[in-house]
C-alpha atoms as a PDB file:
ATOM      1  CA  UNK A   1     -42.220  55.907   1.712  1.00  0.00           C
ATOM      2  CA  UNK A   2     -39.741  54.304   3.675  1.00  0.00           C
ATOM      3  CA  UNK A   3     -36.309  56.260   4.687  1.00  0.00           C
ATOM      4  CA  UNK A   4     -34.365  54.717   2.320  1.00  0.00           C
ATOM      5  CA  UNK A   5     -37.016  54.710  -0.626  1.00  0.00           C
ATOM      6  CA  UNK A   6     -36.769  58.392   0.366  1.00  0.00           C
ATOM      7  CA  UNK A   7     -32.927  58.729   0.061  1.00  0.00           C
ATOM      8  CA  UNK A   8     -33.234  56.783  -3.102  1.00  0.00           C
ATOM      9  CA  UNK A   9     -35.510  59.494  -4.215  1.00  0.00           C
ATOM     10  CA  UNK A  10     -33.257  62.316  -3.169  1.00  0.00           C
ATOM     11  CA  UNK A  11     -29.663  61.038  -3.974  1.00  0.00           C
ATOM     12  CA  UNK A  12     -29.160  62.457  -7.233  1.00  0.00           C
ATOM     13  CA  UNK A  13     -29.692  66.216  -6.108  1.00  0.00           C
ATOM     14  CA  UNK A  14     -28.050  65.538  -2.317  1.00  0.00           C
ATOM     15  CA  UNK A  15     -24.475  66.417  -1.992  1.00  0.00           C
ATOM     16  CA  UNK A  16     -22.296  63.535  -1.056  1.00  0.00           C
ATOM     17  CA  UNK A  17     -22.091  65.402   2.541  1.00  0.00           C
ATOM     18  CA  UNK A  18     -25.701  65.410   2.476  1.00  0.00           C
ATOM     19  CA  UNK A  19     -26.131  61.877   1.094  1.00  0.00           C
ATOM     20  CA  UNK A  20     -23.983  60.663   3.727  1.00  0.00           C
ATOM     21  CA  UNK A  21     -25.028  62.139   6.767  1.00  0.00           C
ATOM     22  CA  UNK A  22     -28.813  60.535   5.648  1.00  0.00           C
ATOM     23  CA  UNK A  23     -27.307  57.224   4.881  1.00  0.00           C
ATOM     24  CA  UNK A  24     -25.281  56.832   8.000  1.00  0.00           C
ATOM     25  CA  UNK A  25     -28.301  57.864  10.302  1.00  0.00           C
ATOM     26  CA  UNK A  26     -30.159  54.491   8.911  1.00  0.00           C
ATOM     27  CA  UNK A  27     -26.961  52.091   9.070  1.00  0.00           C
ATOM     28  CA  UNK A  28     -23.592  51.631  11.166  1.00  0.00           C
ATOM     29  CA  UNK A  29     -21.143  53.384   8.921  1.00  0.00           C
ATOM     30  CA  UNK A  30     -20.416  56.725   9.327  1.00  0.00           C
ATOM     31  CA  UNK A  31     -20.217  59.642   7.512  1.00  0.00           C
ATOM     32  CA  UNK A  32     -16.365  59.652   6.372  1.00  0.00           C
ATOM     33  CA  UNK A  33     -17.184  55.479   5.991  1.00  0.00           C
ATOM     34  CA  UNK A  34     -19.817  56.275   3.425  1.00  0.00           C
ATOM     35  CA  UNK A  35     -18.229  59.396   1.623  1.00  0.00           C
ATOM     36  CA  UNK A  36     -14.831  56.517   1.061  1.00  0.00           C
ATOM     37  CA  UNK A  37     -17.496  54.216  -0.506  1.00  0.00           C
ATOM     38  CA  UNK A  38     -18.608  56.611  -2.944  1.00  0.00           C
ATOM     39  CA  UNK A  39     -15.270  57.948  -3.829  1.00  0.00           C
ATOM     40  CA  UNK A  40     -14.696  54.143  -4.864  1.00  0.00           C
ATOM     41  CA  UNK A  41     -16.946  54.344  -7.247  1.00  0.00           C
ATOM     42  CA  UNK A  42     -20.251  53.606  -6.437  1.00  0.00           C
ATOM     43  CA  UNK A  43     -22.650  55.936  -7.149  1.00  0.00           C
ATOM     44  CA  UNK A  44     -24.983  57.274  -5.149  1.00  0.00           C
ATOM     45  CA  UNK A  45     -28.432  55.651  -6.051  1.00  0.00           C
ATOM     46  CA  UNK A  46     -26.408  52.469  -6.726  1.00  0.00           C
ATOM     47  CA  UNK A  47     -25.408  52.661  -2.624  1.00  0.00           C
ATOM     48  CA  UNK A  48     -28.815  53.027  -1.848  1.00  0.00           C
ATOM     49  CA  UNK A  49     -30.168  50.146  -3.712  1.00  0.00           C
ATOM     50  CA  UNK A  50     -27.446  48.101  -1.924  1.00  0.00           C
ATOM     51  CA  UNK A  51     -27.972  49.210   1.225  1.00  0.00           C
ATOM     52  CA  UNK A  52     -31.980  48.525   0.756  1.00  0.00           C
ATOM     53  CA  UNK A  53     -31.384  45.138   0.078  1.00  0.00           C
ATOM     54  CA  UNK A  54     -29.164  44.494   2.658  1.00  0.00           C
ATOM     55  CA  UNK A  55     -32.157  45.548   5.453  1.00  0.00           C
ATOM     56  CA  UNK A  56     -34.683  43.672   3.104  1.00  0.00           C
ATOM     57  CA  UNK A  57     -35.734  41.602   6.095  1.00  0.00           C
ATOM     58  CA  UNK A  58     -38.196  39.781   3.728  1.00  0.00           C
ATOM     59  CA  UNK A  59     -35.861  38.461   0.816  1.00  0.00           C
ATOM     60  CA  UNK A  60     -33.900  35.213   1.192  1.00  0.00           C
ATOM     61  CA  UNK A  61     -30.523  35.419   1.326  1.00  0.00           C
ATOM     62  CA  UNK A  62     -30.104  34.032  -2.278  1.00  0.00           C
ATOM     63  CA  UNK A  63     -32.619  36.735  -4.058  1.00  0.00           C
ATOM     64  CA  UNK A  64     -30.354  39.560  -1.979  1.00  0.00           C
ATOM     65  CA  UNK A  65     -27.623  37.880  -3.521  1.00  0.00           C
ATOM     66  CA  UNK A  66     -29.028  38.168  -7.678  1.00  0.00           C
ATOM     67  CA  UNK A  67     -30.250  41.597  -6.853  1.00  0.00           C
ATOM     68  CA  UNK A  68     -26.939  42.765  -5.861  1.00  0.00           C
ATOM     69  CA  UNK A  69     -25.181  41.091  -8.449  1.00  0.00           C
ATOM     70  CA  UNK A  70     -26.804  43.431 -11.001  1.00  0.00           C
ATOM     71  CA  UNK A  71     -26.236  46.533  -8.705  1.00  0.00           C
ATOM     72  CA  UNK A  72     -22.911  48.327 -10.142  1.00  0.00           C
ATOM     73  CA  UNK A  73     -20.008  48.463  -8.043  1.00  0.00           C
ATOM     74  CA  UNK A  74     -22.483  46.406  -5.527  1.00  0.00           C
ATOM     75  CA  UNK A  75     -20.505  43.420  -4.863  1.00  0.00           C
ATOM     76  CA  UNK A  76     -17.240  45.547  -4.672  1.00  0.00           C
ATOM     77  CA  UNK A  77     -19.016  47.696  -2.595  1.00  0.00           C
ATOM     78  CA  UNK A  78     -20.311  45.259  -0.475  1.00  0.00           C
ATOM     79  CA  UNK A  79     -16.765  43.310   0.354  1.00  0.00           C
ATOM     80  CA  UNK A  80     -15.552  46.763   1.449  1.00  0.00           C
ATOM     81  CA  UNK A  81     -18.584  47.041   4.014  1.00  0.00           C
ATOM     82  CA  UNK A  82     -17.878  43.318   5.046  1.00  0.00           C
ATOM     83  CA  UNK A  83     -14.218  44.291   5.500  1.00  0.00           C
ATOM     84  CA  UNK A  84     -14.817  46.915   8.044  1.00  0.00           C
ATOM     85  CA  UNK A  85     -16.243  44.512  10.208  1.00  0.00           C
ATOM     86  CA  UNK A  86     -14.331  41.607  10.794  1.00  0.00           C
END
């Protein structure tokens, strides 16, 4: 199971502490950076799946694009992570 499959797995019984000190081991943002995204509104598992596709080295750019589209608060989510970097 890969890290994230494994976070995925765990998310709904992780505090949001928890959740986000796992999740920001595996990307760039940090822990306060990921704790703000889910007090936007994403949920947990939701934040996962996102984050999954994003390092989904073997999907095309378009097919990360339809699967995120029917991720909740993905595409929101996803502007704010985009935001942060430029």
């Amino acid at each position: 199971m890969s890290n994230i499959a494994s976070i995925i797995a765990n998310a709904a019984n992780d505090s949001d502490a928890a959740f986000a000190s796992k999740m920001s081991s595996l990307t760039r943002l940090n822990d306060a950076e990921i704790q703000e995204l889910l007090k936007q509104g994403i949920s947990k598992n939701d934040l996962s799946h996102l984050l999954q596709e994003l390092q989904d080295a073997s999907r095309s750019n378009e097919a990360k694009a339809a699967a995120i589209k029917n991720i909740r608060g993905g595409v929101e989510t996803l502007i704010t992570i985009a935001a942060k970097f430029i």
